[in-house]
Protein backbone atom coordinates (compact mmCIF):
# COMPACT_ATOMS: atom_id res chain seq x y z
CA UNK A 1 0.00 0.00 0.00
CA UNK A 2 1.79 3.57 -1.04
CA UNK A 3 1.60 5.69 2.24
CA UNK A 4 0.27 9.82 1.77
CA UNK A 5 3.91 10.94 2.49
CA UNK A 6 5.23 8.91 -0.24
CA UNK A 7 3.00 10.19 -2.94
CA UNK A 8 4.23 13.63 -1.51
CA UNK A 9 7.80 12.73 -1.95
CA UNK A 10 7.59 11.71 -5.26
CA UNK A 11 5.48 14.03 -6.11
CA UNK A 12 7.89 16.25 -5.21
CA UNK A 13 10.39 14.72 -7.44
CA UNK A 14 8.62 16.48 -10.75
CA UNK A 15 10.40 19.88 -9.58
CA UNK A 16 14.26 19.81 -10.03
CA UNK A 17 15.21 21.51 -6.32
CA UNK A 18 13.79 18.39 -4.94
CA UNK A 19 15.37 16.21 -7.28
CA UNK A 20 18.56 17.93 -6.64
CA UNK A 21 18.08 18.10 -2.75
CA UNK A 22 17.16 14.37 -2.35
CA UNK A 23 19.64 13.11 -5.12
CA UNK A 24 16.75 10.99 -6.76
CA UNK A 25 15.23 11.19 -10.09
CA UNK A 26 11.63 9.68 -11.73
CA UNK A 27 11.35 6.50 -14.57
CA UNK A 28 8.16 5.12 -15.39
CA UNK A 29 6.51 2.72 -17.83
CA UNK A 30 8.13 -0.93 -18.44
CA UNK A 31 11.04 -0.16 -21.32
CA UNK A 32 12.66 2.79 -19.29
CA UNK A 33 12.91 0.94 -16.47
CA UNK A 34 14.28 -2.53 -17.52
CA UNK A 35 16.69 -0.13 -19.43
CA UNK A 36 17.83 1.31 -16.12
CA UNK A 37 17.67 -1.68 -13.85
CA UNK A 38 19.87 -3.37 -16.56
CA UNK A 39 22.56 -0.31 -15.92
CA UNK A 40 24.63 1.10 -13.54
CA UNK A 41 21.89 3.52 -11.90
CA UNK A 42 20.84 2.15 -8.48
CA UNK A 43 17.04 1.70 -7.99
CA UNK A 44 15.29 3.61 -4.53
CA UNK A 45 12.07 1.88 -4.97
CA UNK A 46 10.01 0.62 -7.65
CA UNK A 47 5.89 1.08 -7.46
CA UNK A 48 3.80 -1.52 -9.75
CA UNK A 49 0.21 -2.28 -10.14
CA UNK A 50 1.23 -6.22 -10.96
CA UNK A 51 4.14 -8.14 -10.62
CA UNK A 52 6.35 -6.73 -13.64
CA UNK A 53 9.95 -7.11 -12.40
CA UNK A 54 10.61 -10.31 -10.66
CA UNK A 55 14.83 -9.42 -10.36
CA UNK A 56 13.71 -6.35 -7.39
CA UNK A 57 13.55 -7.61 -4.13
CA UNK A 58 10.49 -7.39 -2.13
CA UNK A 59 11.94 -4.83 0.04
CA UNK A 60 12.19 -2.41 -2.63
CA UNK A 61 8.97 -2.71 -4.55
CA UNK A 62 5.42 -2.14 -3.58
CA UNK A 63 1.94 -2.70 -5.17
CA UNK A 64 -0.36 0.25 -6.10
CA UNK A 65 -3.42 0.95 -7.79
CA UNK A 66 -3.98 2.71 -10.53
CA UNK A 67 -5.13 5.75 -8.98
CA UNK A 68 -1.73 5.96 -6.58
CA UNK A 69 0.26 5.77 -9.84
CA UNK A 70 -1.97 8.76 -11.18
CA UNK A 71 -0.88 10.87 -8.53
CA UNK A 72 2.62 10.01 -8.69
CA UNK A 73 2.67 10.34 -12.32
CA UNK A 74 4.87 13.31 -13.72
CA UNK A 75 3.16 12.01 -17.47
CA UNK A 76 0.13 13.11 -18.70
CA UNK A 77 -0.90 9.49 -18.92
CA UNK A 78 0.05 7.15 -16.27
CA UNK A 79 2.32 4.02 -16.79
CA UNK A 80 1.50 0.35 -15.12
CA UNK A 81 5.00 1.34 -12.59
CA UNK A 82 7.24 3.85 -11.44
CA UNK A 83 10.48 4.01 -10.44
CA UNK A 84 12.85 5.91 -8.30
CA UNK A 85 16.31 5.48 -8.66
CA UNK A 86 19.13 7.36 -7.30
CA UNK A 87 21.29 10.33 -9.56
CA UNK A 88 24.94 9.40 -9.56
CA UNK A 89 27.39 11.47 -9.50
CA UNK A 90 29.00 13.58 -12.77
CA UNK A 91 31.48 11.24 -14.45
CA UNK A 92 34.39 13.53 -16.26
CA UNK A 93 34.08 13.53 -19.97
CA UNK A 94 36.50 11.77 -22.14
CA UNK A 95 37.41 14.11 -25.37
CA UNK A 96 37.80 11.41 -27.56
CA UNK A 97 35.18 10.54 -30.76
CA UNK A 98 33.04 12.81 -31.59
CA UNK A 99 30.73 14.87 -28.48
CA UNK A 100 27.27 16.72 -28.78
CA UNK A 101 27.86 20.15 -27.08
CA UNK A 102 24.13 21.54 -26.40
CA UNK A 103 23.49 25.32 -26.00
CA UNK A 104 20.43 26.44 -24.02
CA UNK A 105 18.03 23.58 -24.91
CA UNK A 106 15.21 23.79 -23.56
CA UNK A 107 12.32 21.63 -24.73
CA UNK A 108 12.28 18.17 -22.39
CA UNK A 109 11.32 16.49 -25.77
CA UNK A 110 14.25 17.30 -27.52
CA UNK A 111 17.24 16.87 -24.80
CA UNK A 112 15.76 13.42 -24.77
CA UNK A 113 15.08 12.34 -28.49
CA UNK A 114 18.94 14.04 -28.91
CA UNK A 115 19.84 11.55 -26.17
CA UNK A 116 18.44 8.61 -28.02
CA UNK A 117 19.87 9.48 -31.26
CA UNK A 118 23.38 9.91 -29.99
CA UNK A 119 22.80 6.48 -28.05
CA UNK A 120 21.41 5.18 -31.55
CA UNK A 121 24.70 6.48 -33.77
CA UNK A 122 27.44 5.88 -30.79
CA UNK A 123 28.35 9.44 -29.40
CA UNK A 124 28.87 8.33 -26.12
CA UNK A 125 29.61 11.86 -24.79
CA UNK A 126 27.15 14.86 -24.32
CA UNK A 127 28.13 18.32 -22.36
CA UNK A 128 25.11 20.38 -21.79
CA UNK A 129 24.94 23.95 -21.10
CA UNK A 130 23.69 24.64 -17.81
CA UNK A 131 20.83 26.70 -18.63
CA UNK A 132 19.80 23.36 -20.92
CA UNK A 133 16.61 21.42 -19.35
CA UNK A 134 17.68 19.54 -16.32
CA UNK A 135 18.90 15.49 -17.98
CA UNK A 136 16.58 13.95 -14.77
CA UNK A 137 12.86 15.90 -15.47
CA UNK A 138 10.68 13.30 -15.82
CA UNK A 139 9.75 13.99 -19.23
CA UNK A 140 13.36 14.38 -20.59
CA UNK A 141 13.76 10.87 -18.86
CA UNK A 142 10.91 9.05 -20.53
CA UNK A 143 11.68 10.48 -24.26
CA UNK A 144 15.15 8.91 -23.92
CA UNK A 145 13.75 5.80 -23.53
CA UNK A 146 16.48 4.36 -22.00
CA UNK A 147 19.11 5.87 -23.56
CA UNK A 148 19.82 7.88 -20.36
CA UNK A 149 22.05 4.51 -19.46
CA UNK A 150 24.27 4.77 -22.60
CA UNK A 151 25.32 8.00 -22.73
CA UNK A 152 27.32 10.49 -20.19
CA UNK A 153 26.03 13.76 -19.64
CA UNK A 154 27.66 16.77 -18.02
CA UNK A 155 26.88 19.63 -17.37
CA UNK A 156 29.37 22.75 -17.87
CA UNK A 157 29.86 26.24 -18.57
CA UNK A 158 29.96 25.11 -22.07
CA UNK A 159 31.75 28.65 -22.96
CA UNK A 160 34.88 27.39 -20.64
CA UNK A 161 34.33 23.80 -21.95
CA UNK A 162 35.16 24.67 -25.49
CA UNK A 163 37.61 27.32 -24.57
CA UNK A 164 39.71 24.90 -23.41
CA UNK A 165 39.72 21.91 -25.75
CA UNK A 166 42.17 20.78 -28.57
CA UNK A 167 38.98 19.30 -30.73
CA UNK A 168 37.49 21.21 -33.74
CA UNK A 169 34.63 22.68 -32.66
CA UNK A 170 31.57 22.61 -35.31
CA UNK A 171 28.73 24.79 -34.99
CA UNK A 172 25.38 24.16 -36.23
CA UNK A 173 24.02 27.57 -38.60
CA UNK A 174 21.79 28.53 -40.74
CA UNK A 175 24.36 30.29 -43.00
CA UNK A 176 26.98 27.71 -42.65
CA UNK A 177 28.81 25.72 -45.07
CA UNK A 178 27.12 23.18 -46.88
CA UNK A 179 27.38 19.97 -44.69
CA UNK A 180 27.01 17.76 -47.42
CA UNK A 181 30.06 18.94 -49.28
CA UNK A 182 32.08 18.64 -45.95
CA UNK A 183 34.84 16.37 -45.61
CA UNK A 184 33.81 15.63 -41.47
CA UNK A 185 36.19 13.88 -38.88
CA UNK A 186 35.79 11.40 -36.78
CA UNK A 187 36.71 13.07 -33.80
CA UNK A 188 35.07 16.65 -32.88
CA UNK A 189 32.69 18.39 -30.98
CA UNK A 190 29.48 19.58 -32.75
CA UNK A 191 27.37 22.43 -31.13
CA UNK A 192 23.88 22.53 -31.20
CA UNK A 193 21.58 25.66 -30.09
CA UNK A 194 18.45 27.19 -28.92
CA UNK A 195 15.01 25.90 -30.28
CA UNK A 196 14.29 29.97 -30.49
CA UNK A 197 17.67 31.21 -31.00
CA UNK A 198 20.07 28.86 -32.40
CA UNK A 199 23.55 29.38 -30.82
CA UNK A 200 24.75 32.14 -28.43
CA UNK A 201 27.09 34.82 -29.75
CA UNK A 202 29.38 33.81 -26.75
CA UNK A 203 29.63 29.98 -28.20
CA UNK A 204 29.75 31.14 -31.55
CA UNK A 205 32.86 32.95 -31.05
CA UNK A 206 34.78 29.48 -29.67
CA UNK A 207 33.37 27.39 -32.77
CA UNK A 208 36.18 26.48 -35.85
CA UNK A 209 33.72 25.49 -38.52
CA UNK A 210 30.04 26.39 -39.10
CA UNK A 211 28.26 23.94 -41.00
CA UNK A 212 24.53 24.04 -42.10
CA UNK A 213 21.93 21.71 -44.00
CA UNK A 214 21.19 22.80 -46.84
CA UNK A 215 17.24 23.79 -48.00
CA UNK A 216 16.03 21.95 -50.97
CA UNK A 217 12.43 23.22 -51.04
CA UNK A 218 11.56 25.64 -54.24
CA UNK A 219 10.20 28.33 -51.85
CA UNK A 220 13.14 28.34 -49.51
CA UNK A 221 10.30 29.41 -46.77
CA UNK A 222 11.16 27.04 -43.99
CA UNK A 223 12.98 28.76 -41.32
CA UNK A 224 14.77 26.33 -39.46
CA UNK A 225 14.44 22.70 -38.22
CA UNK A 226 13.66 21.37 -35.31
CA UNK A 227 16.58 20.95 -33.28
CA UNK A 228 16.43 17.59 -32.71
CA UNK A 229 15.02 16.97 -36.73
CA UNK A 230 18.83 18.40 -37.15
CA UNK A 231 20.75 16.54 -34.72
CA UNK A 232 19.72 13.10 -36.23
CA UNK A 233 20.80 14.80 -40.16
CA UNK A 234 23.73 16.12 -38.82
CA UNK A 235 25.18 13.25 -36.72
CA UNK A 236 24.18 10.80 -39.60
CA UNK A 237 26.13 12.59 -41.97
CA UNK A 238 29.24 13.24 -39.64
CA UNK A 239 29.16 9.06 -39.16
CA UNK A 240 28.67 8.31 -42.96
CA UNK A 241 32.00 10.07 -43.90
């Protein structure tokens, strides 16, 4: 039976001071949390309406209904289980391969489709600005679907972080050079920006190359693409060369 106070802890968990303060982040549905009780994160507790993951021990799982899951529910749709599970602590990030540098992203939606696709095309290394959505909200957790396990995220004052390193930076623009025509590396970082704004003026200044995708359309209306849209065009052409 889930206790009042526990619903008010997790419920607490959708806001990112509490995450922070208790060190403990949100998972629900089946696939997201196989994914993460198949990885290094440590499981708090797990809450299930029926017996879904044999592997937890009874001491760390308990039955709810359907309406307890409701109110624990950060999703506009409750899952069948929820899962807390504890926020380790930042691993360093190894500048080696090719890393997605993200600048002020802010959609939950998009940090975690970009998440999935770097999981899905190897880039095993992502440094987030730290005005980008926090990596743990509940709904940047559930659009990686998994994913989260995969890849290493830090977050950085990415200004510093690219200040400092020996790769060729490439930034993502809308008047940059045809990435199609490229000849890309295998090791890098590429900088992706604001849904709104694209990329700061203070990033822009530490990038080496600005690349672009080119517009096809007759009308050459279409503003921009959706950040993640771009992400998955841009890292599949960096891993094709």
């Amino acid at each position: 039976m889930v206790s009042k106070n526990q619903i008010k802890r997790i419920t607490g968990l959708h806001q990112k001071k509490y995450r922070q303060q208790e060190a403990l982040f949100l998972a629900e549905g089946v696939k997201v949390i196989s994914e993460l009780l198949d990885s290094s994160f440590e499981l708090e507790h797990l809450f299930e309406i029926e017996p879904l993951f044999p592997q937890v021990s009874d001491s760390k799982k308990t039955m709810a209904t359907e309406s307890d899951l409701k109110k624990m529910s950060a999703l506009s749709t409750a899952n069948n289980c929820l899962a807390v599970f504890k926020i380790p602590p930042p691993k360093p990030i190894d500048e080696s391969g090719l890393i997605v540098a993200l600048d002020d992203i802010r959609d939950p939606g998009n940090l975690g489709t970009i998440l999935r696709l770097c999981d899905w095309f190897g880039i095993k290394q992502v440094v987030c600005s730290k005005e980008t959505v926090d990596l743990y909200n509940p709904k940047v957790v559930q659009a990686t679907m998994g994913s989260l396990a995969r890849v290493n995220v830090v977050y950085a004052d990415l200004r510093d972080f690219l200040s400092d390193t020996k790769l060729p930076v490439f930034g993502t623009f809308m008047d940059g050079d045809n990435i199609y025509a490229e000849n890309l590396p295998s090791n890098g970082i590429i900088v992706m920006g604001n849904e709104a704004n694209g990329i700061s003026p203070e990033v822009e200044k530490r990038t080496t190359k600005r690349i672009s995708i080119p517009r096809f359309g007759d009308l050459q209306k279409t503003e921009s693409l959706n950040v993640a849209t771009a992400t998955a065009i841009i890292l599949s052409e960096f891993r094709r060369k």
